[in-house]
C-alpha atoms as a PDB file:
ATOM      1  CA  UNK A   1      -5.563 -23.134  21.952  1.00  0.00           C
ATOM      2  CA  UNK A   2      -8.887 -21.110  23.097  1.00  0.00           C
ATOM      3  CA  UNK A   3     -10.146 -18.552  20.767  1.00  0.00           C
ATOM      4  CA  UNK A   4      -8.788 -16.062  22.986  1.00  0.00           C
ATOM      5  CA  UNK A   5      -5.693 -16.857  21.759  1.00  0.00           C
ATOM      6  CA  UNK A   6      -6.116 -18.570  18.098  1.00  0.00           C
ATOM      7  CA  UNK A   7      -4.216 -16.060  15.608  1.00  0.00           C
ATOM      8  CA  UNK A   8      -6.586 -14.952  13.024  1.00  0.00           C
ATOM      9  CA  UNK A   9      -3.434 -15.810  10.589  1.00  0.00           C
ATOM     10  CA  UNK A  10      -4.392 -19.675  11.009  1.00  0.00           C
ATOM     11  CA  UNK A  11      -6.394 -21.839   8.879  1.00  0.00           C
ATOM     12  CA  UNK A  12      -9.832 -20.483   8.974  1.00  0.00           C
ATOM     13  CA  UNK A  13     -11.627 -19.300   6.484  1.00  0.00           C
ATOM     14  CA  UNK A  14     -15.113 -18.655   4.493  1.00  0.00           C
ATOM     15  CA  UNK A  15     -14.995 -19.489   0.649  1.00  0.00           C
ATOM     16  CA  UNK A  16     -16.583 -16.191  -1.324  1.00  0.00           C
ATOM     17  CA  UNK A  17     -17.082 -17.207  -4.769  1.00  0.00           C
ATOM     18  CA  UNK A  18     -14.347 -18.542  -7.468  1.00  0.00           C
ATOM     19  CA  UNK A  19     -11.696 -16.549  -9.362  1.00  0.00           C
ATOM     20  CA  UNK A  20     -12.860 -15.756 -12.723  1.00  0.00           C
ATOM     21  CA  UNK A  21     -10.775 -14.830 -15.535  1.00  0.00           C
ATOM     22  CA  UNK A  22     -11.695 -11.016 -14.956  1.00  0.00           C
ATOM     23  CA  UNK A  23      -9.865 -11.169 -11.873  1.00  0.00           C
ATOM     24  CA  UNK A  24      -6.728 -12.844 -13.322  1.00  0.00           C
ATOM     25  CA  UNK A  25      -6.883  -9.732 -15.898  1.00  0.00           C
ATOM     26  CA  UNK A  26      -7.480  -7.617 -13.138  1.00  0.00           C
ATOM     27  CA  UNK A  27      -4.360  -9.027 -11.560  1.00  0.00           C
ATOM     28  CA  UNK A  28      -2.213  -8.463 -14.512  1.00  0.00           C
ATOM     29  CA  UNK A  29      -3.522  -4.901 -15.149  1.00  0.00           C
ATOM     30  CA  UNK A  30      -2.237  -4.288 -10.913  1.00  0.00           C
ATOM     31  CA  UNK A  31       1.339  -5.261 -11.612  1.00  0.00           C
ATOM     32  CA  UNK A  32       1.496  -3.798 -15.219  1.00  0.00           C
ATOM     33  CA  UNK A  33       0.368  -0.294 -13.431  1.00  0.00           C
ATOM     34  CA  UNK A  34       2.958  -0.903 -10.494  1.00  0.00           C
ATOM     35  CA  UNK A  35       5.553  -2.086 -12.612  1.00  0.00           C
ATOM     36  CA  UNK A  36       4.962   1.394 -15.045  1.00  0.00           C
ATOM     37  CA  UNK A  37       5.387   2.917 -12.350  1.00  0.00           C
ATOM     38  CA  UNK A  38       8.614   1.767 -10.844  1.00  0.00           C
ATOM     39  CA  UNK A  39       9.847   2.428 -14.431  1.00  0.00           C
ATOM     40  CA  UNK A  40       9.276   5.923 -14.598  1.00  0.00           C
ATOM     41  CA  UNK A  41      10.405   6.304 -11.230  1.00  0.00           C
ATOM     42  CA  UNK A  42      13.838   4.723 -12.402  1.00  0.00           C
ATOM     43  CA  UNK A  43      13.859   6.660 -14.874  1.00  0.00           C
ATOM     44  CA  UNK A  44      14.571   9.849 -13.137  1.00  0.00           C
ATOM     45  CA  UNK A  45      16.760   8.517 -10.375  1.00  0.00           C
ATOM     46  CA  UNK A  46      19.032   7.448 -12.703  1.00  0.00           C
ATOM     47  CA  UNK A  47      19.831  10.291 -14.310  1.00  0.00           C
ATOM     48  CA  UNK A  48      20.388  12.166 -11.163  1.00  0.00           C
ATOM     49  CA  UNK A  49      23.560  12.168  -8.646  1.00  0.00           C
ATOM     50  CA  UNK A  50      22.794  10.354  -5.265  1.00  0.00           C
ATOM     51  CA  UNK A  51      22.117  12.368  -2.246  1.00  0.00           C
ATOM     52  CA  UNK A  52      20.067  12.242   0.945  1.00  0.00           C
ATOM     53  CA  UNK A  53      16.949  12.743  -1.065  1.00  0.00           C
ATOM     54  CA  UNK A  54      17.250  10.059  -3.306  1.00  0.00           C
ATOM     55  CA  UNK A  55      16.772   8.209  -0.447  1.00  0.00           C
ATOM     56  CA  UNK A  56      13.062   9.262  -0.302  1.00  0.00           C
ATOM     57  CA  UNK A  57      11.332   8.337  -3.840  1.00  0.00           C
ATOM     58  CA  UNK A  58      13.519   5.198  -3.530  1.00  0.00           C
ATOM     59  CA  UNK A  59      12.033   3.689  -0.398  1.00  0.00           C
ATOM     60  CA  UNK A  60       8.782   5.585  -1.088  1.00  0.00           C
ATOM     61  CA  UNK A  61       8.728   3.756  -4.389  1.00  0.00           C
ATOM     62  CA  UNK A  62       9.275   0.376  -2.391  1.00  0.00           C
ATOM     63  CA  UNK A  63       6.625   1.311   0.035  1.00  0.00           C
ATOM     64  CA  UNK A  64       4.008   2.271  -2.901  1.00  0.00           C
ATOM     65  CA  UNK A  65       4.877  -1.190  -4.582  1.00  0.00           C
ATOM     66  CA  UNK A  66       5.096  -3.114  -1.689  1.00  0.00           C
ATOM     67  CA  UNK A  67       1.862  -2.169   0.154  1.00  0.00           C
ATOM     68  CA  UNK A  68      -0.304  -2.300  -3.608  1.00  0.00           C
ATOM     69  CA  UNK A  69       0.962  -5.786  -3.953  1.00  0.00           C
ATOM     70  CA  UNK A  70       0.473  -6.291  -0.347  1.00  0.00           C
ATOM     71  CA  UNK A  71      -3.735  -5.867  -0.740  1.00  0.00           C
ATOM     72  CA  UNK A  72      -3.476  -7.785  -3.961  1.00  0.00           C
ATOM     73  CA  UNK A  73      -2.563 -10.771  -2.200  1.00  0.00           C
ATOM     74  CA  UNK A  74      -5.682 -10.823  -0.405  1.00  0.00           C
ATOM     75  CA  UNK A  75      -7.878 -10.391  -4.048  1.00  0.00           C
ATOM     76  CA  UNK A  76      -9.356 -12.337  -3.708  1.00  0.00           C
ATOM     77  CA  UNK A  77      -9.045 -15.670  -1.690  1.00  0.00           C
ATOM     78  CA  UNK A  78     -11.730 -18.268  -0.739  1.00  0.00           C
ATOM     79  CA  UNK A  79     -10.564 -21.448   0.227  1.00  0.00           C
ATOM     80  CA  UNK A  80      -9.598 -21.507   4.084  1.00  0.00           C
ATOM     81  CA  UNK A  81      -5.629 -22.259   2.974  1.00  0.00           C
ATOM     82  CA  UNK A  82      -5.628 -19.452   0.257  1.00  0.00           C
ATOM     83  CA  UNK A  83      -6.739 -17.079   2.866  1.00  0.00           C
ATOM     84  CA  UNK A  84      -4.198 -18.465   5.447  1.00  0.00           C
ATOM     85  CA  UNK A  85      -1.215 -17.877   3.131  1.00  0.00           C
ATOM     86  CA  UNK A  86      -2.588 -14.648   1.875  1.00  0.00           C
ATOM     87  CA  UNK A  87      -2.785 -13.122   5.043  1.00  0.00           C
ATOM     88  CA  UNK A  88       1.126 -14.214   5.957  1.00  0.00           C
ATOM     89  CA  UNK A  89       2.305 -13.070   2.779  1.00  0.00           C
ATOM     90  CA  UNK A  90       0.123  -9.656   3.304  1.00  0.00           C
ATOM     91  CA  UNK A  91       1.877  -9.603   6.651  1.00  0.00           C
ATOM     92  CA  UNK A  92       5.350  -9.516   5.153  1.00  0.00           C
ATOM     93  CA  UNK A  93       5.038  -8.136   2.805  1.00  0.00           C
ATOM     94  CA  UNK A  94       3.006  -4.836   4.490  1.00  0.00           C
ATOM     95  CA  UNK A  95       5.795  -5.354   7.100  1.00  0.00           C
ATOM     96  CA  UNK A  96       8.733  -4.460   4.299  1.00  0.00           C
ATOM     97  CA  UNK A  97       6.116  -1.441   3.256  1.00  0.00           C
ATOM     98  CA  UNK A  98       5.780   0.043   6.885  1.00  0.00           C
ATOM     99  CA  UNK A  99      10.098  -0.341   6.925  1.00  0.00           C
ATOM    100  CA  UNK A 100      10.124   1.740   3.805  1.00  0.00           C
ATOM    101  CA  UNK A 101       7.848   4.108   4.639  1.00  0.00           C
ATOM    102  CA  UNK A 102       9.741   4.396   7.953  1.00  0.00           C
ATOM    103  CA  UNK A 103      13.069   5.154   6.335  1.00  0.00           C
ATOM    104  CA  UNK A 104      11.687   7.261   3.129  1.00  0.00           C
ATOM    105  CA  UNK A 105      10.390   9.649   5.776  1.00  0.00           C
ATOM    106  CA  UNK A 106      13.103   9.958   7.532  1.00  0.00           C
ATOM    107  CA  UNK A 107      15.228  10.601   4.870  1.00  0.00           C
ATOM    108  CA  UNK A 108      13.148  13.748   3.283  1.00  0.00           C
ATOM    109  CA  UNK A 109      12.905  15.016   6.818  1.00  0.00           C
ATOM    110  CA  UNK A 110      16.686  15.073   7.516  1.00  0.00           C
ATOM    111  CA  UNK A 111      17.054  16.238   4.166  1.00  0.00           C
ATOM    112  CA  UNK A 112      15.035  19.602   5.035  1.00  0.00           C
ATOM    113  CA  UNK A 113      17.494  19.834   8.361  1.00  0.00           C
ATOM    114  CA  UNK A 114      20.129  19.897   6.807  1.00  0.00           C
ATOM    115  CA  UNK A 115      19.631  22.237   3.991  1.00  0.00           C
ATOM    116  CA  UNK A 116      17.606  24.470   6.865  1.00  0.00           C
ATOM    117  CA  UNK A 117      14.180  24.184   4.795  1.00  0.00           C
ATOM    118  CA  UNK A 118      10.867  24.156   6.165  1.00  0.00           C
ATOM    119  CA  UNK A 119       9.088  21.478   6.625  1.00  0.00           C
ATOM    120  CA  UNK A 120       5.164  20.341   4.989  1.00  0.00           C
ATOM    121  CA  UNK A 121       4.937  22.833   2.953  1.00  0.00           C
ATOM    122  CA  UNK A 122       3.349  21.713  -0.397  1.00  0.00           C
ATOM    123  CA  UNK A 123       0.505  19.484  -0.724  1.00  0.00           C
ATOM    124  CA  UNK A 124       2.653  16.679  -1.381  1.00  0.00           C
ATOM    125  CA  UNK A 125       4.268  16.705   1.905  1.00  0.00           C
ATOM    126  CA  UNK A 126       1.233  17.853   4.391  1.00  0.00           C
ATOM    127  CA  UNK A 127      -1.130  14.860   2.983  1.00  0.00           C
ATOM    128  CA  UNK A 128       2.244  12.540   2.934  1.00  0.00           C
ATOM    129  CA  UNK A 129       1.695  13.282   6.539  1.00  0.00           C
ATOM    130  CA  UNK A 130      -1.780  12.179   7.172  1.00  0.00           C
ATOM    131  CA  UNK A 131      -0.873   8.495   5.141  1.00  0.00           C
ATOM    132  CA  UNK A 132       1.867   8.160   7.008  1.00  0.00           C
ATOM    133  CA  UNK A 133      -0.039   8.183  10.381  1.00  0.00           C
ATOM    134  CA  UNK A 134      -2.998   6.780   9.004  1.00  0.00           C
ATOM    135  CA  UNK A 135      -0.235   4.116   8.037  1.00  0.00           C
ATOM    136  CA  UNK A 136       0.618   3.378  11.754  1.00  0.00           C
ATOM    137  CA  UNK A 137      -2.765   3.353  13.414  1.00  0.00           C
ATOM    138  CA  UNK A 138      -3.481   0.472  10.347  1.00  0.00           C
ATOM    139  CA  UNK A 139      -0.650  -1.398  11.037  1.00  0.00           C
ATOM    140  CA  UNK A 140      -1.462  -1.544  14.331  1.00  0.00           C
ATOM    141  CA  UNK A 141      -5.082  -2.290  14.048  1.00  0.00           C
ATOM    142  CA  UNK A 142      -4.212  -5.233  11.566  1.00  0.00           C
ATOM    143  CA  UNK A 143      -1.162  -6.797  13.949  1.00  0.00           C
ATOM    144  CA  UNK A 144      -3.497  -6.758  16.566  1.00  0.00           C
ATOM    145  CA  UNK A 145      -6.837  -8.302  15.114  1.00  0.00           C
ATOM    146  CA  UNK A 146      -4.393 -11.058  13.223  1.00  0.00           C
ATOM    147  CA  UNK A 147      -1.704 -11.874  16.191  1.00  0.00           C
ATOM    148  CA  UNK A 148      -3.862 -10.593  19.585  1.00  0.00           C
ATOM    149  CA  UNK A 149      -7.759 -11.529  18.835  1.00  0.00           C
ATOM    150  CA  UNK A 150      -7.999 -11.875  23.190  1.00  0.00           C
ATOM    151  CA  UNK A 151      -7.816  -8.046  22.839  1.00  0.00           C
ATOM    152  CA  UNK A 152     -11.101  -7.799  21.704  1.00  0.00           C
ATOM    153  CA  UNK A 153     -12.570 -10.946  23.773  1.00  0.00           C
ATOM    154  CA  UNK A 154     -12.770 -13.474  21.530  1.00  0.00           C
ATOM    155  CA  UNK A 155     -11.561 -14.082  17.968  1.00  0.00           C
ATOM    156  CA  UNK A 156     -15.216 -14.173  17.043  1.00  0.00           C
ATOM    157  CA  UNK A 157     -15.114 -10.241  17.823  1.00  0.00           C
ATOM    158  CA  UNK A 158     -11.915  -9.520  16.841  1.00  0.00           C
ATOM    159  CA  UNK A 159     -12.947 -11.314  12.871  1.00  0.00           C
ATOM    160  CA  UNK A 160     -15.717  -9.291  13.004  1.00  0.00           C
ATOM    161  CA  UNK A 161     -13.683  -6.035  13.113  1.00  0.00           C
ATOM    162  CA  UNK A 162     -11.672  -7.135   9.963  1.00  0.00           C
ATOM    163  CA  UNK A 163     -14.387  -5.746   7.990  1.00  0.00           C
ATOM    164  CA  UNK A 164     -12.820  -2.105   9.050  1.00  0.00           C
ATOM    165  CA  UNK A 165      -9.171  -2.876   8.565  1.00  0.00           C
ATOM    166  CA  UNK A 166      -9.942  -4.068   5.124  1.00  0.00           C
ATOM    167  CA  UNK A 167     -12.158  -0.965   3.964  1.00  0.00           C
ATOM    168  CA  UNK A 168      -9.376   1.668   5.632  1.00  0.00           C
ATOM    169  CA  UNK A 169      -7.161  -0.016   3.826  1.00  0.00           C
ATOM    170  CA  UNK A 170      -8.790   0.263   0.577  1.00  0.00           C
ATOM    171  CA  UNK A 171      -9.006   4.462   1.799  1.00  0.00           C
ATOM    172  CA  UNK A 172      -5.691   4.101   2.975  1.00  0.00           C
ATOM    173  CA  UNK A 173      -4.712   2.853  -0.819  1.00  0.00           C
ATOM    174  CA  UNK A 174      -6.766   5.505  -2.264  1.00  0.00           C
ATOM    175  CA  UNK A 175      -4.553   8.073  -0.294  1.00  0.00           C
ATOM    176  CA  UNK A 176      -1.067   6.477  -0.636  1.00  0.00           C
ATOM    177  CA  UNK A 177      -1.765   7.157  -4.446  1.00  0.00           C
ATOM    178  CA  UNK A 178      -3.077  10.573  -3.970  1.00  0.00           C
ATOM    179  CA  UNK A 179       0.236  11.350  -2.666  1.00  0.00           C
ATOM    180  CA  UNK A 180       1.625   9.792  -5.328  1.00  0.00           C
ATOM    181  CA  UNK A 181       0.437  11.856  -8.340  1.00  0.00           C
ATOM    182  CA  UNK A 182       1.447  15.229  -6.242  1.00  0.00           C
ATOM    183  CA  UNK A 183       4.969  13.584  -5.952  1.00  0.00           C
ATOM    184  CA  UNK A 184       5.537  13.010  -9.331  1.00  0.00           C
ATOM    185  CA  UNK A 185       4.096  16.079 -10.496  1.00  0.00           C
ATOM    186  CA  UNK A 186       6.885  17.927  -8.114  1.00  0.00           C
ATOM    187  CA  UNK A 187       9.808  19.856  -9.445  1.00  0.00           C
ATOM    188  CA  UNK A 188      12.162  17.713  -8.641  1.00  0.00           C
ATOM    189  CA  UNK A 189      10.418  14.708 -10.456  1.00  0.00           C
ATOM    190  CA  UNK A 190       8.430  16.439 -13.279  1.00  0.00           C
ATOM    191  CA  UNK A 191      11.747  18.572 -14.449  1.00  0.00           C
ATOM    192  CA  UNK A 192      14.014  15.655 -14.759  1.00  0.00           C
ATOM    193  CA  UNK A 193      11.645  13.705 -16.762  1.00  0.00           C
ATOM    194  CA  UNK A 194      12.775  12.609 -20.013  1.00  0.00           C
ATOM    195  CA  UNK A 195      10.149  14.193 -21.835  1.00  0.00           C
ATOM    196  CA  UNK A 196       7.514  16.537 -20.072  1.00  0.00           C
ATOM    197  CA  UNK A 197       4.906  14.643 -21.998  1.00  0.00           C
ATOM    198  CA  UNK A 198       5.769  11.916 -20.271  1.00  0.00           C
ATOM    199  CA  UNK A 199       3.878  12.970 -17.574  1.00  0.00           C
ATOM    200  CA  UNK A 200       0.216  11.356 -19.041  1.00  0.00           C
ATOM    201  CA  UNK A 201       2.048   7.784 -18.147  1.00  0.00           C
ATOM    202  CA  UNK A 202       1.490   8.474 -14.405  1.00  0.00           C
ATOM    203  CA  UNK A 203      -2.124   8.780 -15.206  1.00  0.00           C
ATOM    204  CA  UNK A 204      -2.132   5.690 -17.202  1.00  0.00           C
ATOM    205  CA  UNK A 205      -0.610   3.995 -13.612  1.00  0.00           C
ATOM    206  CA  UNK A 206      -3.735   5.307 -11.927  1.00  0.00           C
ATOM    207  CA  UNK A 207      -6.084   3.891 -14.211  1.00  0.00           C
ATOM    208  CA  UNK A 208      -4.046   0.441 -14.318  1.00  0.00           C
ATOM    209  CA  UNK A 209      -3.818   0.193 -11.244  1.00  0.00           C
ATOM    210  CA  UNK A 210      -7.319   1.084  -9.704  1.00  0.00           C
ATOM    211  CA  UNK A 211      -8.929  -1.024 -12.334  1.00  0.00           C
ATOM    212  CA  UNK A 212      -7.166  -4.157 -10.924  1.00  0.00           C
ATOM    213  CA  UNK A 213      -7.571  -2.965  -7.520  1.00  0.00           C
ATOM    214  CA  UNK A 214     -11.456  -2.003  -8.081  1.00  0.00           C
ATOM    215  CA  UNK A 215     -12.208  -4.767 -10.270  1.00  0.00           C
ATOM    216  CA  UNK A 216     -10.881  -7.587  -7.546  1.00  0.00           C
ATOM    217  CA  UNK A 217     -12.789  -6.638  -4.782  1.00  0.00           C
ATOM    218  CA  UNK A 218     -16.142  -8.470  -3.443  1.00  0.00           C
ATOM    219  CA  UNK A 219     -18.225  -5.526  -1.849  1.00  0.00           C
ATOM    220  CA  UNK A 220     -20.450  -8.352  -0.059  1.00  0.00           C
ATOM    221  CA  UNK A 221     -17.125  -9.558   2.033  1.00  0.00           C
ATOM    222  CA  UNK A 222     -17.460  -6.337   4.303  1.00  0.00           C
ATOM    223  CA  UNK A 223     -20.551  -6.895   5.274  1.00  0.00           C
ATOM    224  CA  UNK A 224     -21.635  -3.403   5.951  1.00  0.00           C
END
């Protein structure tokens, strides 16, 4: 197969560096922060009756978790087969995220029909807006530099441009979390907690979380 054609998602790769016990610790601090998370999100939904808006902060949850865990995968890998199965797994496992997203999005924005509110009216919901496009054109950009390389000449070019995809993802992160604290800190979240000072946990997620992000990532990979 020419390099036109060769999927980026194959078997080569550039060794950065070893794993060092920081970023196993790093690791661990990611999925104690996502998993605190998921917890307190539980924790309201449970007490709550179903309706159409469950349906958001439950696949919104599932999109937070799965695209964290998503760039996690990828933190880091060196050996040409690490990075070959880290960038399939990424690929599901952002595909489930985008899915989520897709449906938790829908669902709020039905919800407003149908009980005749308007729509992006809080913070929450206008910068929800922005990730969720800024979602798409990522997606995109990432299916087509791993699966389609001929699109931008050669996979020599379209390697180069991973750089990007990996830095607006890191933005992209940044964002998706943003969003996150403004959910949480919503009415319908905030006032159905089981104690209001319950609310410093979400913070404690934030730190968690971008500590094991932060800590895993090798600035010299982007090569800007």
């Amino acid at each position: 197969m020419s390099d036109q054609e060769t999927p980026l998602l194959g078997p080569r790769a550039t060794p950065f560096g070893p794993k060092t016990k920081q970023d196993r610790l790093a690791g661990y601090s990611t999925h104690l922060g996502i998993g605190l998370f998921t917890v307190l999100v539980l924790s309201v939904l449970i007490r709550l009756p179903l309706s159409v808006f469950t349906i958001h902060p439950v696949f919104m949850t599932i999109f937070v978790v799965s695209i964290s865990e998503g760039i996690s995968l990828l933190q880091p890998t060196h050996t040409p087969e690490q990075k070959a199965q880290g960038l399939k797994k990424h690929a599901a496992i952002q595909t489930i995220s985008y899915v989520a997203a897709i449906i938790g999005f829908t669902a709020i924005f039905y919800n407003k029909v149908i009980s005749s509110k308007p729509h992006f009216t809080s913070g929450h919901a206008q910068l929800g807006v922005f990730v969720f496009s800024f979602l798409f054109v990522q997606v995109l950009f990432g299916i087509i530099i791993a699966v389609l390389p001929r699109v931008y000449g050669d996979q020599s070019n379209a390697k180069s441009l991973w750089k990007y995809h990996r830095v607006s993802g890191y933005l992209l992160l940044v964002l998706i979390w943003t969003t996150v604290q403004l959910g949480v800190r919503a009415d319908y979240m905030f006032n159905n907690l089981w104690s209001p000072q319950l609310i410093w946990l979400h913070w404690l997620v934030v730190v968690l979380v971008g500590y094991g992000v932060l800590r895993r990532i090798r600035f010299g990979k982007w090569g800007l």
